[in-house]
Protein backbone atom coordinates (compact mmCIF):
# COMPACT_ATOMS: atom_id res chain seq x y z
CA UNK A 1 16.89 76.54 -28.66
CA UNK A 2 13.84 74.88 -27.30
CA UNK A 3 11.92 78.39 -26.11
CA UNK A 4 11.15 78.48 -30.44
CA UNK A 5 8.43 75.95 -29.44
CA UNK A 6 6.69 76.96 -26.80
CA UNK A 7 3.94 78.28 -28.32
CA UNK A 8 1.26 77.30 -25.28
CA UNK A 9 -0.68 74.94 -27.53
CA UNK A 10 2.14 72.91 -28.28
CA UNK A 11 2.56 72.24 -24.58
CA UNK A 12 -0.99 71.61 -23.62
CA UNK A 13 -0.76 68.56 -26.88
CA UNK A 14 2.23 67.30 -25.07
CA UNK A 15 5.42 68.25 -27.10
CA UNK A 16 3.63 67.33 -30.58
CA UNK A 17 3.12 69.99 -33.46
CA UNK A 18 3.10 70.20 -36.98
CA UNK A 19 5.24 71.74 -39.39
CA UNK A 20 3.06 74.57 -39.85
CA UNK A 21 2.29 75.26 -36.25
CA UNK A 22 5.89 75.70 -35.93
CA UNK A 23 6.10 77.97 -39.29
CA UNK A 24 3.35 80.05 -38.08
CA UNK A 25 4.79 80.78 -34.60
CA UNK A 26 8.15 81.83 -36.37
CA UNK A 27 6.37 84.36 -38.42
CA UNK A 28 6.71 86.84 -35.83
CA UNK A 29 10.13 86.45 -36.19
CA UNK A 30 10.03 87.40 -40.02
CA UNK A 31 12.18 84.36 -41.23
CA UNK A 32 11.26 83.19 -44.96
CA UNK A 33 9.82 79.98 -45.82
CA UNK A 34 13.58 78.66 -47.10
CA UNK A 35 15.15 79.97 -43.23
CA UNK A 36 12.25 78.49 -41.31
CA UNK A 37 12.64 74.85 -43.07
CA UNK A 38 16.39 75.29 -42.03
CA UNK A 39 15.61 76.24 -38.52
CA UNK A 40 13.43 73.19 -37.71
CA UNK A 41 15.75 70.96 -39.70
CA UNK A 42 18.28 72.06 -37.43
CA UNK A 43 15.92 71.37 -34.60
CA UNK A 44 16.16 67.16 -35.25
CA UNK A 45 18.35 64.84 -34.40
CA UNK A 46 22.36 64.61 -34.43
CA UNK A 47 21.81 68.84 -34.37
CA UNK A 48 20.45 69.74 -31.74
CA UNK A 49 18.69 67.47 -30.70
CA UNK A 50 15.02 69.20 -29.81
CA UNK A 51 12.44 67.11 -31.33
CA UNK A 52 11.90 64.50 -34.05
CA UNK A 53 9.31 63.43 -36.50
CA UNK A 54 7.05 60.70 -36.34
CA UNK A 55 8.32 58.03 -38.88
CA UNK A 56 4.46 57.48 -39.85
CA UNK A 57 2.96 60.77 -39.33
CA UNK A 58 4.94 63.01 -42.19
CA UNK A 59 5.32 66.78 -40.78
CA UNK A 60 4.20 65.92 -37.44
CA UNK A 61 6.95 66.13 -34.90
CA UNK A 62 7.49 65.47 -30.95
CA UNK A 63 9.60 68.00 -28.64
CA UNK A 64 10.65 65.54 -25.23
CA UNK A 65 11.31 68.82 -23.41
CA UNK A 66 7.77 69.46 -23.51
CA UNK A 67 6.19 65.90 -22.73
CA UNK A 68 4.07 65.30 -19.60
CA UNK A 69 5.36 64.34 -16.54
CA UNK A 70 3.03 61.02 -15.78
CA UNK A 71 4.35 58.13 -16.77
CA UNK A 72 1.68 56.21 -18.84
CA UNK A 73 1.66 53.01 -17.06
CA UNK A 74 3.50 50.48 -15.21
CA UNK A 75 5.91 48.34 -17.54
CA UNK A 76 4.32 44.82 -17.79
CA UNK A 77 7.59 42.66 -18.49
CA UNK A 78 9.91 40.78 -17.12
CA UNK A 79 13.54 42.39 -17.22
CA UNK A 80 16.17 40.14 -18.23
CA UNK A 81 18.72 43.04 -18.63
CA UNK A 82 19.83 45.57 -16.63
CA UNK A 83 22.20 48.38 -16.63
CA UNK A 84 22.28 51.94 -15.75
CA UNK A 85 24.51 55.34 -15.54
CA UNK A 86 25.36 56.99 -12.49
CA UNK A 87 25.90 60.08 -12.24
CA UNK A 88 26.94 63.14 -9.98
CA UNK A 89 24.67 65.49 -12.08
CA UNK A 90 23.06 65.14 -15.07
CA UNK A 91 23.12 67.84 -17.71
CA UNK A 92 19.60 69.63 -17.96
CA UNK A 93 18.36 68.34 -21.07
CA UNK A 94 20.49 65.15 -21.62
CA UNK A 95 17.53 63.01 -21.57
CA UNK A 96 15.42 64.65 -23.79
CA UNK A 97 17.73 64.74 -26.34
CA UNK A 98 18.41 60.64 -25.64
CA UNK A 99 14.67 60.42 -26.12
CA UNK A 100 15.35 62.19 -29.58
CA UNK A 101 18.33 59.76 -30.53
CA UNK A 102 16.45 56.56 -29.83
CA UNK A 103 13.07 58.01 -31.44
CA UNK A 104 12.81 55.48 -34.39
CA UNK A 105 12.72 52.28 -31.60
CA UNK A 106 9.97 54.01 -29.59
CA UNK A 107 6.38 51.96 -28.83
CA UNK A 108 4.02 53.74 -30.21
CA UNK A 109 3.06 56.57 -27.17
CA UNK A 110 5.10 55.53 -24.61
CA UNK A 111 7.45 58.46 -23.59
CA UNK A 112 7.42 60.89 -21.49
CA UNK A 113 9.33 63.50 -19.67
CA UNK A 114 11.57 61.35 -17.61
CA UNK A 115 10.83 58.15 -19.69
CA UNK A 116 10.81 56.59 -22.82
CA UNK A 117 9.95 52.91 -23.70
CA UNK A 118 11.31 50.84 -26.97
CA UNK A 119 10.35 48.21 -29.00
CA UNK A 120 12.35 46.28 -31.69
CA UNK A 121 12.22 42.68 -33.97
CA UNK A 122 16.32 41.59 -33.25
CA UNK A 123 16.95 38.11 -33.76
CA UNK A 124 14.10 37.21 -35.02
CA UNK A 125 12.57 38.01 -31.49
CA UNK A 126 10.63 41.28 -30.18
CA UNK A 127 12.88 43.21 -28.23
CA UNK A 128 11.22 45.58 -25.37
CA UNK A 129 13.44 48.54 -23.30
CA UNK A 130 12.46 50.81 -20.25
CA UNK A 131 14.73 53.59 -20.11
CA UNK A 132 14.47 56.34 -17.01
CA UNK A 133 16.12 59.32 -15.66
CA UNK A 134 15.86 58.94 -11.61
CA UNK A 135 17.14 59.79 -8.44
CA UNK A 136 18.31 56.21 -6.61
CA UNK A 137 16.87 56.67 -3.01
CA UNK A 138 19.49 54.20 -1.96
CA UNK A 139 22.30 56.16 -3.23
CA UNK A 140 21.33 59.55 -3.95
CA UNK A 141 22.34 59.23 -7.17
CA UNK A 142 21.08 60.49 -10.18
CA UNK A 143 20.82 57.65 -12.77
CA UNK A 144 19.92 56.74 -15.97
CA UNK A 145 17.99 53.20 -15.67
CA UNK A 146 18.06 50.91 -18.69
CA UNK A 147 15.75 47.53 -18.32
CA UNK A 148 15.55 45.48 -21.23
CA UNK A 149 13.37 42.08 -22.06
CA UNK A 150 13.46 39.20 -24.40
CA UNK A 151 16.18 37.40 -25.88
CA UNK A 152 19.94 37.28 -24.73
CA UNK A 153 21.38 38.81 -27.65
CA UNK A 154 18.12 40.31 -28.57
CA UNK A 155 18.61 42.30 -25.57
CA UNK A 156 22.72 42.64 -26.07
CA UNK A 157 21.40 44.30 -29.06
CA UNK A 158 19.11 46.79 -27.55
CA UNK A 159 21.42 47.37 -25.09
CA UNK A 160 24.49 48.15 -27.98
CA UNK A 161 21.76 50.63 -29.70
CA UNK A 162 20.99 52.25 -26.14
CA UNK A 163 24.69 52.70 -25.16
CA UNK A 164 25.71 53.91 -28.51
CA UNK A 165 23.37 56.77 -27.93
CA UNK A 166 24.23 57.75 -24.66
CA UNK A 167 27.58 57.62 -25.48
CA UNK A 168 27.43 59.85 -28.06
CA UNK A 169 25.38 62.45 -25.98
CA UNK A 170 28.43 62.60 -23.77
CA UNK A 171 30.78 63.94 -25.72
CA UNK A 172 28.79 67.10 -26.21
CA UNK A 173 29.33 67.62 -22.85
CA UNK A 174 32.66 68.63 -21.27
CA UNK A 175 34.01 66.94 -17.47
CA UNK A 176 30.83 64.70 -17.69
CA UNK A 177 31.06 62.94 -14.36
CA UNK A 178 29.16 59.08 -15.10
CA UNK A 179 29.97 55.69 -14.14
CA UNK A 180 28.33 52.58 -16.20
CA UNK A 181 26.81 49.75 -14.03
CA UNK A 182 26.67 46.38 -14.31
CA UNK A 183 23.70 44.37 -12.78
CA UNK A 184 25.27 41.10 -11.43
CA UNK A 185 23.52 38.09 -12.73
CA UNK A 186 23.73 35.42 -10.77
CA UNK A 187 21.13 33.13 -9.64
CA UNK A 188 19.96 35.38 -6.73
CA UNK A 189 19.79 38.88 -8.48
CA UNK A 190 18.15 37.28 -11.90
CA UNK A 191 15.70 36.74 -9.49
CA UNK A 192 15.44 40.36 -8.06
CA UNK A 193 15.80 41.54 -11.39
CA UNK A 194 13.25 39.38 -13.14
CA UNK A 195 10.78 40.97 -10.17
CA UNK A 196 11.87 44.37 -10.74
CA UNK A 197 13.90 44.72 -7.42
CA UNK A 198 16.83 46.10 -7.22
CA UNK A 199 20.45 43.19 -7.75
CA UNK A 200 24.05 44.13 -6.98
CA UNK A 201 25.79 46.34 -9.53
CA UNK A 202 29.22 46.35 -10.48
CA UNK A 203 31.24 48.81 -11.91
CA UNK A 204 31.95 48.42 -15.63
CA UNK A 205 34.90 50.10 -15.88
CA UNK A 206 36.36 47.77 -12.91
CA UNK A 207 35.13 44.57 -14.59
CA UNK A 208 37.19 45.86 -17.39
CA UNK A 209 40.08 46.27 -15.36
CA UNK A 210 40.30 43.26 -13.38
CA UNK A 211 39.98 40.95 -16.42
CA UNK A 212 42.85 42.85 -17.87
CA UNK A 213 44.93 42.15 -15.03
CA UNK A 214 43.85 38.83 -14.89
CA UNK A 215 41.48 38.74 -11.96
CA UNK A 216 38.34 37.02 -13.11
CA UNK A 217 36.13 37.31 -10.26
CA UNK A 218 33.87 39.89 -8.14
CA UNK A 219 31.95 39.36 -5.15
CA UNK A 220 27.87 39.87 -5.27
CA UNK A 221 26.51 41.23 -2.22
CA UNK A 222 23.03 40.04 -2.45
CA UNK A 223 23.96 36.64 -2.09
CA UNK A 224 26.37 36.92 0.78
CA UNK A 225 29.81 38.31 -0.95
CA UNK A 226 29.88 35.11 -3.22
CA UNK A 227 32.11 34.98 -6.23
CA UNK A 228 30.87 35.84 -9.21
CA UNK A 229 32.71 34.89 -12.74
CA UNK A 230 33.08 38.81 -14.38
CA UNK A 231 33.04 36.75 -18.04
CA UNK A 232 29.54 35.42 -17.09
CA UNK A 233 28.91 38.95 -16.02
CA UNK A 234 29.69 40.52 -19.26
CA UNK A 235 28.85 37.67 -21.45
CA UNK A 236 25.50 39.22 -21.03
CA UNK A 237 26.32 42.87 -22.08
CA UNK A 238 29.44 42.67 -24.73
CA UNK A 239 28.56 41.52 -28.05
CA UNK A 240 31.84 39.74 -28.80
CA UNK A 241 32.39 39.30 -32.71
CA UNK A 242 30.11 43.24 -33.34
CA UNK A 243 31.41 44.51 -36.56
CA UNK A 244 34.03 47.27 -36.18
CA UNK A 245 32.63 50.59 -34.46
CA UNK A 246 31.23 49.07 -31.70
CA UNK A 247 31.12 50.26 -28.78
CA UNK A 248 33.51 47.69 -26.57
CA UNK A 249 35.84 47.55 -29.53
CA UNK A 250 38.64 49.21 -27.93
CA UNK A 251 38.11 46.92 -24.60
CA UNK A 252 37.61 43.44 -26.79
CA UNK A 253 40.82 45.01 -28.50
CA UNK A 254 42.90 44.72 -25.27
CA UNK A 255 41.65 41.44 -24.80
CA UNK A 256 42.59 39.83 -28.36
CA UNK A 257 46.13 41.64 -27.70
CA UNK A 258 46.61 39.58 -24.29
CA UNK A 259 45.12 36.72 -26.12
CA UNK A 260 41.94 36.26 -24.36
CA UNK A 261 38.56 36.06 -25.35
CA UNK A 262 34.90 36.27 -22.67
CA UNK A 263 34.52 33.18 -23.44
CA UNK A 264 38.13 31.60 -22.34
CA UNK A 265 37.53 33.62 -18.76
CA UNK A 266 33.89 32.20 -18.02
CA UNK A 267 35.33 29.19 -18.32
CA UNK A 268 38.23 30.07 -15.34
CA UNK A 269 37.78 28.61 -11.85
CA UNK A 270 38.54 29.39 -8.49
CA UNK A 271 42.24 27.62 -7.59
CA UNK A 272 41.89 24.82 -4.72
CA UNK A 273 44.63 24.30 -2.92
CA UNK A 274 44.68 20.88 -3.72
CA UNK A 275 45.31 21.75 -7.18
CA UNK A 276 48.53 23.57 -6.29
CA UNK A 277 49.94 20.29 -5.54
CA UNK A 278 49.22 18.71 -8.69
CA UNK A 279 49.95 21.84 -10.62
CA UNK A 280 53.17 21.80 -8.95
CA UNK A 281 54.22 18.35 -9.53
CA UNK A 282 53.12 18.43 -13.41
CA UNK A 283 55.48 21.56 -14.20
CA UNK A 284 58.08 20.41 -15.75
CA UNK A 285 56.34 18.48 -18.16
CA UNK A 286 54.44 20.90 -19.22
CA UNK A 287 57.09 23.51 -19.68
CA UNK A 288 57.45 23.05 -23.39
CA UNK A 289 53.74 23.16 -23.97
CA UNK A 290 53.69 25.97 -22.07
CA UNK A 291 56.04 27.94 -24.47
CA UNK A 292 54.42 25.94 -27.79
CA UNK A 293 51.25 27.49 -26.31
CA UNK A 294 52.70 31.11 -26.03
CA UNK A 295 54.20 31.24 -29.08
CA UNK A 296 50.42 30.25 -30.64
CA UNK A 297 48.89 33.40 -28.52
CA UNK A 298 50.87 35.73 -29.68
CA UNK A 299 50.70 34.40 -33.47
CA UNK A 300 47.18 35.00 -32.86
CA UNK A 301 47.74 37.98 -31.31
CA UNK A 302 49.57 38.93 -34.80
CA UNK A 303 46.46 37.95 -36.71
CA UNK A 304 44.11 40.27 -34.77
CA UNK A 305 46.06 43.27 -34.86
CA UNK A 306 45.98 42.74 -38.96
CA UNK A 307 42.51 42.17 -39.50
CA UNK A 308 41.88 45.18 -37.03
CA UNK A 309 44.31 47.20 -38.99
CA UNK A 310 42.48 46.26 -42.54
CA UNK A 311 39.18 47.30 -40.98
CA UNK A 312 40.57 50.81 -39.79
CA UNK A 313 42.53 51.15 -43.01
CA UNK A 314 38.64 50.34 -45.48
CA UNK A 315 36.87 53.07 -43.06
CA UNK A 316 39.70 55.60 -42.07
CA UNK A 317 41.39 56.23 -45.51
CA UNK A 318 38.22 56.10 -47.67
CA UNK A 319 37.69 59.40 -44.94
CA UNK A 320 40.63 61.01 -45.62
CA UNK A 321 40.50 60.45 -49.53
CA UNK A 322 43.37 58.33 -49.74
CA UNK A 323 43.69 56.78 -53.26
CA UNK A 324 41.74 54.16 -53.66
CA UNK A 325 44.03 52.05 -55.44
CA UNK A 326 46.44 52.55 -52.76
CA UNK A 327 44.03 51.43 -49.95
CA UNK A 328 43.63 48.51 -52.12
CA UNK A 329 47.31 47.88 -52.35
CA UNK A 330 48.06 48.29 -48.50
CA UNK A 331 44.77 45.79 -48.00
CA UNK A 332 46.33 43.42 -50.39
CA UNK A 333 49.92 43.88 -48.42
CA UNK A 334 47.82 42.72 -45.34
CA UNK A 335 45.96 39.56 -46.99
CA UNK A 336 49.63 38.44 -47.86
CA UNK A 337 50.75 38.63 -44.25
CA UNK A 338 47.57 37.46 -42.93
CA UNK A 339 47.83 34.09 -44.88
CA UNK A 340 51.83 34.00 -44.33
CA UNK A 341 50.62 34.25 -40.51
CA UNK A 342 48.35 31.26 -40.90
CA UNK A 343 50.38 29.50 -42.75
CA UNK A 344 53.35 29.79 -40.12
CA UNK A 345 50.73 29.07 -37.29
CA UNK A 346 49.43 25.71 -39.06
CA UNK A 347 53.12 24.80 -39.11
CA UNK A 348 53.97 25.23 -35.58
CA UNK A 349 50.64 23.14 -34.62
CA UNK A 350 52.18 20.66 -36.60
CA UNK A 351 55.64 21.01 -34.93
CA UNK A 352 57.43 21.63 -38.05
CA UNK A 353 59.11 24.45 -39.29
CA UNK A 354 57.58 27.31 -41.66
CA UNK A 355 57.95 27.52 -45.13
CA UNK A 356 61.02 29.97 -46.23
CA UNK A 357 57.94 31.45 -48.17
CA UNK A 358 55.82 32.17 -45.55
CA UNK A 359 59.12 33.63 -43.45
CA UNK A 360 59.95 35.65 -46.17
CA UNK A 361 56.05 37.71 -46.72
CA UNK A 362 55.92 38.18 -42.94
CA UNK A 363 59.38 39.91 -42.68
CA UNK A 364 58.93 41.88 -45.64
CA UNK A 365 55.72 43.18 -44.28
CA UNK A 366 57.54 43.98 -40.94
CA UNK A 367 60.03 45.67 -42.91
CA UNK A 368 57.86 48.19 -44.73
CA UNK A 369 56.07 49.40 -41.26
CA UNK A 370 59.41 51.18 -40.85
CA UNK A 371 60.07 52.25 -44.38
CA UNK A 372 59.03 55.90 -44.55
CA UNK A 373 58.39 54.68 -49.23
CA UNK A 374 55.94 52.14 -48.26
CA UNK A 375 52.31 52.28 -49.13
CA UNK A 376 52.08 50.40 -45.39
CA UNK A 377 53.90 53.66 -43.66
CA UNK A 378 52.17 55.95 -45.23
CA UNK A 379 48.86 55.09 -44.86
CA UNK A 380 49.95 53.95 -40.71
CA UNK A 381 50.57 57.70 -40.60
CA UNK A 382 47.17 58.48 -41.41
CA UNK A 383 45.23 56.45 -39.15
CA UNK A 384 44.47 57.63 -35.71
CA UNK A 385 46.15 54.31 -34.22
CA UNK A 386 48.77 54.20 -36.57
CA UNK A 387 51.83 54.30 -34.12
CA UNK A 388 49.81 52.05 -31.93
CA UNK A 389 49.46 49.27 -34.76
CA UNK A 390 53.01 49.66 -36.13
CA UNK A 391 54.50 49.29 -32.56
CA UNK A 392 52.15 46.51 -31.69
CA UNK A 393 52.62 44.82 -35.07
CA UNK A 394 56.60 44.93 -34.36
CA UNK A 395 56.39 43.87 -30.50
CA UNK A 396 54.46 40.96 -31.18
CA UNK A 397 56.48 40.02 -34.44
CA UNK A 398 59.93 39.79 -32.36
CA UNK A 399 57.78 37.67 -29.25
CA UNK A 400 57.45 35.32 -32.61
CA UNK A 401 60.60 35.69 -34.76
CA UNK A 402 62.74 33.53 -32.58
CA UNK A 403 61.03 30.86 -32.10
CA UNK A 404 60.23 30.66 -36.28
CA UNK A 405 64.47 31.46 -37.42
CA UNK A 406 63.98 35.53 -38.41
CA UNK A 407 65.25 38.42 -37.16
CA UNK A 408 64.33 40.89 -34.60
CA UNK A 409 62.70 44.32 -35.55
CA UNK A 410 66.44 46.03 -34.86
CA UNK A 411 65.85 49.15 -32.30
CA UNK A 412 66.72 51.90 -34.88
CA UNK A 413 63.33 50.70 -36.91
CA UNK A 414 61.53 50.02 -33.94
CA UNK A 415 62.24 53.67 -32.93
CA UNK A 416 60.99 54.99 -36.94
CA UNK A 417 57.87 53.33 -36.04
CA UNK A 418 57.29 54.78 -32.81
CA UNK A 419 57.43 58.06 -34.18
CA UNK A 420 54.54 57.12 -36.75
């Protein structure tokens, strides 16, 4: 689509043009003024992606594709984020169109070709990005290279709007081959970083993994293969309580589910062994905590996968033109289990045993994820995790029922849900 602009004056001004300079080079092509405003609004961003206006210059618009090659200057600040993609080939025109999707953060001139730098107030703080498309010399990899200073969660924030974007641009493209990186941040690559040379990077994904299985550590090696806590790693990247759509949402998801949070595994150390012998000797003593302790997780556990489920339930349904009283009725269903949950998790802090009350709204809310006449099942079948929250709803319900005096979910319900 891009060949519609390039007339030879818009590339000698860099990619910019007006309205009318674009009108008057489709002239030739005998469109009418109603199918000319159509093809350049098709020309913007989330359609194809070819150029953009700029938000104070009305009718004046950029085209990446046709920027200049020099980058303007060097960038003057200190990075206190980094993070890239590697890939094995980058789509031609992937970048321009990222330049189009992050166009409303941009600093004033400062894009070009290969790069494009941001600026934004988050926090209450100013909030400054370098992003570039590169070839790493070290790894002969192509990359996309995000730096990012100010604030932590100024620059969490940045990072979240960055990511979203390239994200996105992905899934326009099919077998994309990329890998997100991680810049390590302990004491000796903050330092590299902060100078602009290059730290350790770790794979995101694998960070991801390990945590999941419970390994909370990764070894840095720019400062000679030492340990290096992965929640302090990502404590820097994940923005822990975003609002639902973000983009870790399905990893922070697994987390809640195993009852864990970043912050719980920053604060997990190494095991000496001569902690194994004290461990060892406390056990049994700590056996019944242990299982008091359990029992609390997966309560909690119970109380994320219901608020999760309310959130999908307000933004999937209101979609798919459910009826709004209904989605009221099923979020109302929820708030009753939610506050049975509570209830019943205030009562085993307290070592005594739930309210009959309490019991009684839990299990009849377990009970309607299998009825095929409930409000509940209905609108389960309509989300696209609906089997996953029903099953997950029942699993961790019979981990709980026990220890509270109710019954299982019995296997022929457990089944109805499955097939949700």
């Amino acid at each position: 689509m891009y060949y519609i602009l390039s007339d030879k004056e818009i590339q000698e001004a860099g990619g910019r043009f007006t309205r009318q300079q674009a009108y008057n080079q489709w002239n030739s092509l005998r469109y009418n003024e109603e199918e000319k405003a159509m093809l350049l609004q098709l020309l913007l961003k989330d359609k194809f992606d070819i150029c953009y206006e700029l938000p104070h210059e009305k009718d004046v618009f950029i085209s990446p594709l046709l920027l200049p090659s020099d980058q303007p200057s060097l960038w003057g600040y200190e990075t206190n984020l980094h993070f890239r993609y590697q890939y094995s080939f980058i789509p031609h025109g992937l970048f321009s169109r990222l330049i189009v999707q992050l166009h409303e953060k941009i600093d004033a001139e400062q894009r070009w070709k290969t790069g494009v730098r941001l600026l934004a107030r988050m926090y209450g703080d100013f909030i400054r990005a370098e992003i570039q498309q590169f070839t790493d010399p070290n790894e002969n990899q192509k990359v996309i290279d995000i730096r990012i200073n100010g604030s932590r969660e100024g620059c969490k924030q940045m990072l979240t709007f960055v990511r979203t974007a390239v994200d996105k641009l992905h899934k326009d493209f099919k077998n994309i081959s990329c890998k997100e990186k991680v810049a390590c941040n302990c004491e000796k690559c903050s330092d590299l970083v902060k100078i602009g040379e290059k730290p350790s990077f770790f794979d995101y994904k694998k960070l991801q993994d390990k945590i999941q299985n419970r390994s909370y550590f990764e070894e840095c090696e720019k400062s000679n293969y030492k340990q290096i806590n992965i929640g302090k790693i990502l404590s820097d990247i994940v923005i822990e309580n975003a609002a639902y759509g973000n983009i870790d949402n399905d990893f922070l998801y697994n987390l809640l589910r195993k009852g864990m949070t970043i912050n719980q595994i920053i604060n997990k150390n190494e095991v000496n062994i001569s902690d194994i012998g004290k461990a060892s000797s406390s056990a049994t003593a700590s056996s019944e905590a242990n299982l008091t302790n359990t029992i609390s997780i997966e309560i909690n556990n119970l109380l994320c996968e219901t608020e999760m489920l309310k959130e999908d339930i307000k933004r999937e349904l209101k979609i798919k033109k459910f009826p709004t009283e209904d989605i009221e009725l099923v979020k109302s269903d929820i708030e009753v289990a939610e506050n049975a949950i509570k209830e019943i998790k205030v009562s085993k802090n307290q070592n005594q045993e739930p309210s009959p009350q309490s019991k009684k709204r839990l299990k009849g809310f377990i009970d309607d994820l299998s009825n095929e006449n409930s409000t509940l099942n209905k609108a389960l079948k309509l989300l696209r995790k609906g089997k996953d929250y029903g099953v997950n709803l029942a699993e961790t319900y019979n981990k709980v029922a026990e220890n509270i005096g109710l019954p299982l979910v019995p296997p022929i319900a457990l089944e109805v849900i499955k097939k949700l």
